[in-house]
C-alpha atoms as a PDB file:
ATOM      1  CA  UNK A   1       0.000   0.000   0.000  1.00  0.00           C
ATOM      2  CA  UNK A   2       1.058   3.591  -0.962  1.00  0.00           C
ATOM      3  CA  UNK A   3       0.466   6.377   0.668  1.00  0.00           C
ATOM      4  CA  UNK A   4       1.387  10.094  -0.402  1.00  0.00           C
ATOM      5  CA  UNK A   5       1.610  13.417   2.005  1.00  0.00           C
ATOM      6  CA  UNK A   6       0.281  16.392   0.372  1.00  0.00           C
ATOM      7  CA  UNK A   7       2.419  19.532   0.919  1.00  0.00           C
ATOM      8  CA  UNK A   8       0.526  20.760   4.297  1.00  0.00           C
ATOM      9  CA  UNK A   9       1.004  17.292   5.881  1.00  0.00           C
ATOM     10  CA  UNK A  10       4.279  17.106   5.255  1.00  0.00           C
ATOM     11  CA  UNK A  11       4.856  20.448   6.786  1.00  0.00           C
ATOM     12  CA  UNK A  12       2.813  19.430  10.162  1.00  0.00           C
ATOM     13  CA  UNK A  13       5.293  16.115   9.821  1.00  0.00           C
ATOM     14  CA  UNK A  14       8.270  18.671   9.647  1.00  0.00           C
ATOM     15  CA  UNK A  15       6.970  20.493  12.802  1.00  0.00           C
ATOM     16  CA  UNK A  16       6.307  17.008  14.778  1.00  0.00           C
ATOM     17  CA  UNK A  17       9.776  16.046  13.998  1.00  0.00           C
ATOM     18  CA  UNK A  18      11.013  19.913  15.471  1.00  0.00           C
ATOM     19  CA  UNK A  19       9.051  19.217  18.753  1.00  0.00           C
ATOM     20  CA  UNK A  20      10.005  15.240  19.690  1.00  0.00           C
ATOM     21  CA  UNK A  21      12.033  13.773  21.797  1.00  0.00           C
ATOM     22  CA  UNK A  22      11.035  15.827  25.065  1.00  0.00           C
ATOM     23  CA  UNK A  23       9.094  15.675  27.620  1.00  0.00           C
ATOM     24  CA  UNK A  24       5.728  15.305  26.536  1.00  0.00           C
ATOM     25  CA  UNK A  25       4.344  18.868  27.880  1.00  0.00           C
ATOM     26  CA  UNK A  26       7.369  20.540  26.156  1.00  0.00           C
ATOM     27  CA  UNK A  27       6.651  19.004  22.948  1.00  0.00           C
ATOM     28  CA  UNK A  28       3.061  19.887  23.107  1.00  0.00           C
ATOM     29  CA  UNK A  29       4.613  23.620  24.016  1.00  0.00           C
ATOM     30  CA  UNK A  30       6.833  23.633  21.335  1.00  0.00           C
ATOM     31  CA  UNK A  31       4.458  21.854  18.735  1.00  0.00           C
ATOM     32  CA  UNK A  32       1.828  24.695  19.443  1.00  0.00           C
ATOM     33  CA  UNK A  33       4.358  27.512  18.659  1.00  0.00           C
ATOM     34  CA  UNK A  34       5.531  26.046  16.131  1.00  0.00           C
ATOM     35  CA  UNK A  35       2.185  25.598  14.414  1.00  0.00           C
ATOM     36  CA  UNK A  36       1.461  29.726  15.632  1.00  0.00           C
ATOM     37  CA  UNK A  37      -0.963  28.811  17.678  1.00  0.00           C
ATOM     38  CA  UNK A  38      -1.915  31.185  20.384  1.00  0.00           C
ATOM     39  CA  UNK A  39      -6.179  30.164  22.036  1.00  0.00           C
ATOM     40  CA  UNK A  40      -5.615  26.998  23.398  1.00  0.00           C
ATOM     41  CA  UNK A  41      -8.547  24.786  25.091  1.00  0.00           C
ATOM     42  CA  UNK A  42      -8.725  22.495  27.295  1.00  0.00           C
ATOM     43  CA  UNK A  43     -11.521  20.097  27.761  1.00  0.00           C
ATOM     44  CA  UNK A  44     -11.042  18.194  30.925  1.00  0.00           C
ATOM     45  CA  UNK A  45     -12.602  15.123  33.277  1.00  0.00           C
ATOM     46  CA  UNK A  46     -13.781  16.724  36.504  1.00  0.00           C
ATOM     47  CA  UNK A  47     -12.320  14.616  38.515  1.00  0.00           C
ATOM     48  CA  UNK A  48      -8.780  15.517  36.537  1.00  0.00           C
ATOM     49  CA  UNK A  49      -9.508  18.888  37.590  1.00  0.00           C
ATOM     50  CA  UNK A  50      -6.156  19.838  39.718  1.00  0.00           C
ATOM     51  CA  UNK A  51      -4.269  18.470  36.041  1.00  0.00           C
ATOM     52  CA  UNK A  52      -6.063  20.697  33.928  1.00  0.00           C
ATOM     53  CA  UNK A  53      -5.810  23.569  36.546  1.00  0.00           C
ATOM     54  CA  UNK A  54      -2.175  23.157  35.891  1.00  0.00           C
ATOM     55  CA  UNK A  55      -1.932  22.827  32.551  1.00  0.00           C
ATOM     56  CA  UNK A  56      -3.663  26.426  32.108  1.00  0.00           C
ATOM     57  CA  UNK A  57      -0.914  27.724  34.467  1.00  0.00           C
ATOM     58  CA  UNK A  58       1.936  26.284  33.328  1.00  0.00           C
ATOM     59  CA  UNK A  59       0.441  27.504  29.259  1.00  0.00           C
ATOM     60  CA  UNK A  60      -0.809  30.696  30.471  1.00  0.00           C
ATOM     61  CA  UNK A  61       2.839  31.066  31.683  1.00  0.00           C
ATOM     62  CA  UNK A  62       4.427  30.514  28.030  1.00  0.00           C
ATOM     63  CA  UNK A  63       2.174  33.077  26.646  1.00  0.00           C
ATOM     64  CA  UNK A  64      -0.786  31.153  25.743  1.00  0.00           C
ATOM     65  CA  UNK A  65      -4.493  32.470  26.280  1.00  0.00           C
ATOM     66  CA  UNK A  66      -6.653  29.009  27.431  1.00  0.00           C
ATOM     67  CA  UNK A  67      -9.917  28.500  27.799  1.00  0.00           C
ATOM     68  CA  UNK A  68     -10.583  25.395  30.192  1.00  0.00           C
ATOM     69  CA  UNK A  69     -14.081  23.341  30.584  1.00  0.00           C
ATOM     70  CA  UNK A  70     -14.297  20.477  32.968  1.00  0.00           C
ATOM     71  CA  UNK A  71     -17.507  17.443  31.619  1.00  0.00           C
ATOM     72  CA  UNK A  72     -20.013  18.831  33.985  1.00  0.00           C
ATOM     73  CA  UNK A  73     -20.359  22.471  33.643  1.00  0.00           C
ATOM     74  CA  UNK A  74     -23.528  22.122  31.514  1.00  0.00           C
ATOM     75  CA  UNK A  75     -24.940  20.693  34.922  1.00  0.00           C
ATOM     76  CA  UNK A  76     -26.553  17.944  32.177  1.00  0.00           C
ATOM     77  CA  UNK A  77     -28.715  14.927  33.840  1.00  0.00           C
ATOM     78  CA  UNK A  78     -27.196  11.639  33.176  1.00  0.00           C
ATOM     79  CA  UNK A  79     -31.267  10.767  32.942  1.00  0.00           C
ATOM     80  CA  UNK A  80     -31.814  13.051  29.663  1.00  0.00           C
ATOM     81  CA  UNK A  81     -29.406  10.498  28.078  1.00  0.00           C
ATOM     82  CA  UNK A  82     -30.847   7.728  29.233  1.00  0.00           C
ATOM     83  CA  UNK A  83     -32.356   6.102  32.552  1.00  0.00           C
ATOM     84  CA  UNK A  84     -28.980   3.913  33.474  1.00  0.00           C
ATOM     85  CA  UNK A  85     -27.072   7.208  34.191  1.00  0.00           C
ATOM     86  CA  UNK A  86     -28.320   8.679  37.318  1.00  0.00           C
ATOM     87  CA  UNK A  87     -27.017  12.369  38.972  1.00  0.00           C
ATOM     88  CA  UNK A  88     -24.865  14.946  36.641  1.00  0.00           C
ATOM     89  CA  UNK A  89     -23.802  13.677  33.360  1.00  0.00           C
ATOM     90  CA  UNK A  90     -20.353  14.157  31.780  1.00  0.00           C
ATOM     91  CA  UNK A  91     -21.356  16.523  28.352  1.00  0.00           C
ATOM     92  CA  UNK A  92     -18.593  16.157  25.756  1.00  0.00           C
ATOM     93  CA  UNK A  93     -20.614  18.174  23.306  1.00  0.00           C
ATOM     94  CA  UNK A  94     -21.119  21.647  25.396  1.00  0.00           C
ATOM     95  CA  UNK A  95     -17.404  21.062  26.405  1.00  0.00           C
ATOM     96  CA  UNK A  96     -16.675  21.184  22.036  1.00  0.00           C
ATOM     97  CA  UNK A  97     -19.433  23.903  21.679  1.00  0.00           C
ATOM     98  CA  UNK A  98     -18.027  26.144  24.522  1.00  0.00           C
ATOM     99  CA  UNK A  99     -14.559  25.661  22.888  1.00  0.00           C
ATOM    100  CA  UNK A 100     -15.950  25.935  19.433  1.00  0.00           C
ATOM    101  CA  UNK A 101     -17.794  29.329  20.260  1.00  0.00           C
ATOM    102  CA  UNK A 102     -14.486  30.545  21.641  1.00  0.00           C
ATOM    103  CA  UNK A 103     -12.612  29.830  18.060  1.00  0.00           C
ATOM    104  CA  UNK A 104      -9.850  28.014  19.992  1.00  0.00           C
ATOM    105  CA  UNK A 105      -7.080  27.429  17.483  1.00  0.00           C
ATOM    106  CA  UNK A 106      -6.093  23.738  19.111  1.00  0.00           C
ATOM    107  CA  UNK A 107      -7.538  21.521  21.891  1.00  0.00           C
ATOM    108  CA  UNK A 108      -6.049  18.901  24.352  1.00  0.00           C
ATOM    109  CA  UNK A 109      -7.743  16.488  26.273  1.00  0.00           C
ATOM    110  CA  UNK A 110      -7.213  15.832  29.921  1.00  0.00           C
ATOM    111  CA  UNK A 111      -8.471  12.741  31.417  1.00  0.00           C
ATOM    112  CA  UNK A 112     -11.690  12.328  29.301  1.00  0.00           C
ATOM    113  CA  UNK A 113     -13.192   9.073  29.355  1.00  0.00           C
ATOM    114  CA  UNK A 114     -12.785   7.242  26.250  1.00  0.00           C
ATOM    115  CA  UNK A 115     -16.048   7.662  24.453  1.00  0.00           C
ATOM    116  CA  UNK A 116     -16.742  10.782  26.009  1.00  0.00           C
ATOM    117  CA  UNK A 117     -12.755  11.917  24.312  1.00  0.00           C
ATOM    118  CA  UNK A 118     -14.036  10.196  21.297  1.00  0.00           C
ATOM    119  CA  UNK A 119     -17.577  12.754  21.127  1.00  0.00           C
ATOM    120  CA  UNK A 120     -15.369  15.775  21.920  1.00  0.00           C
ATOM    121  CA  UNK A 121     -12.412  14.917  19.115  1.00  0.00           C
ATOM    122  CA  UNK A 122     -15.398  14.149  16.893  1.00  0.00           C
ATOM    123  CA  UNK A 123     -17.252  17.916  17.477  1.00  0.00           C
ATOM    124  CA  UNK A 124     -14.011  19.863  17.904  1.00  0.00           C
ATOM    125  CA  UNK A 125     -13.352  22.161  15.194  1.00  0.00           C
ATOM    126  CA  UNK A 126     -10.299  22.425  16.292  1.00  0.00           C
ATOM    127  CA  UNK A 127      -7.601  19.990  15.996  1.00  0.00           C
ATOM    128  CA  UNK A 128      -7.488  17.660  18.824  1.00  0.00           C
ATOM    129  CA  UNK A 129      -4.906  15.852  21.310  1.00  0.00           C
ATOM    130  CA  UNK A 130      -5.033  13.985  24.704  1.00  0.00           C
ATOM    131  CA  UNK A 131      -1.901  15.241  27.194  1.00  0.00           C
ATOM    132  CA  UNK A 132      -3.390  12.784  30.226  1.00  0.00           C
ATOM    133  CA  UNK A 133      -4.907   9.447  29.763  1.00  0.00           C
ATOM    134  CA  UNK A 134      -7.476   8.640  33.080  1.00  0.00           C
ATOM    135  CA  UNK A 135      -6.761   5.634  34.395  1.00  0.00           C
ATOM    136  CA  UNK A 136      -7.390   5.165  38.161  1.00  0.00           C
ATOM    137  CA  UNK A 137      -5.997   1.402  37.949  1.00  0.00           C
ATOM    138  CA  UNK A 138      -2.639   2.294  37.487  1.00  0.00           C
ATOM    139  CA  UNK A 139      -2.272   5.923  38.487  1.00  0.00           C
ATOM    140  CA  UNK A 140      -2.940   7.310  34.896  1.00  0.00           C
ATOM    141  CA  UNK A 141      -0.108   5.436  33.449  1.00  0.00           C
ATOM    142  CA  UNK A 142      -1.859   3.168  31.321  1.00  0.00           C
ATOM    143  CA  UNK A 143       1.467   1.568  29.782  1.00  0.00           C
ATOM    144  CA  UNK A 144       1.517  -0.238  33.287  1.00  0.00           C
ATOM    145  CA  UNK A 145      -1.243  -2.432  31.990  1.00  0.00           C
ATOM    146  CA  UNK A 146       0.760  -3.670  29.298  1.00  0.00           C
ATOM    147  CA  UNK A 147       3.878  -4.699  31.353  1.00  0.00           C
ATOM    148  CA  UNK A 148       1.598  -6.440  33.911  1.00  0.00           C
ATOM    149  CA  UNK A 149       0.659  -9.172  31.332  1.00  0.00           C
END
């Protein structure tokens, strides 16, 4: 199989390969600047809230404006999706609108759960990454699971 990068591609490839081999927070600082971009969001678990707290610090810091929203700011009911989820709901969709409706330029992911990072990558207008996986097993270090088999 053959596949062929069109000119912008291979320019986002050429910025990757400026930003690796660091720690992972300083390549995602690098990789935004060196993409130019400047409103960064953040779309968070609330229970990942003290992470995403200091992510915005840390980017606010390197010149970045962020716009943060943790899954349950809409205040949704888990029983307006269906009658298995009881209390507040996590909303992955007012976390992209909210972002979306503040024209953030690129988006990163802390500690959503899996579908609910899936629904917010898939309503993003803005390009999408995850900086924290959640997983409460192994202290958010999912790679654990794979050396304990």
């Amino acid at each position: 199989m053959s596949v062929e990068y069109n000119p912008e591609d291979k320019e986002q490839m050429k910025r990757t390969a400026h930003a690796k081999n660091k720690s992972l927070l300083q390549e995602l600082i690098d990789y935004m600047r060196l993409n130019g971009y400047h409103k960064i969001g953040i779309a968070n678990c609330a229970a990942m809230q003290k992470y995403a707290d200091r992510l915005a610090e840390i980017l606010r810091g390197q010149g970045f404006a962020v716009m943060a929203v943790n899954c349950k700011e809409s205040g949704l009911k888990g029983c307006s999706i269906c009658e298995d989820i009881k209390g507040p709901c996590c909303d992955p969709l007012y976390q992209a609108a909210v972002l979306n409706e503040a024209e953030t330029e690129f988006n990163i992911n802390v500690g959503l759960c899996l579908g609910h990072g899936l629904l917010f990558q898939k309503y993003s207008h803005a390009e999408v990454t995850t900086f924290l996986v959640k997983d409460f097993a192994t202290k958010h270090k999912p790679i654990e699971s794979l050396e304990q088999i």
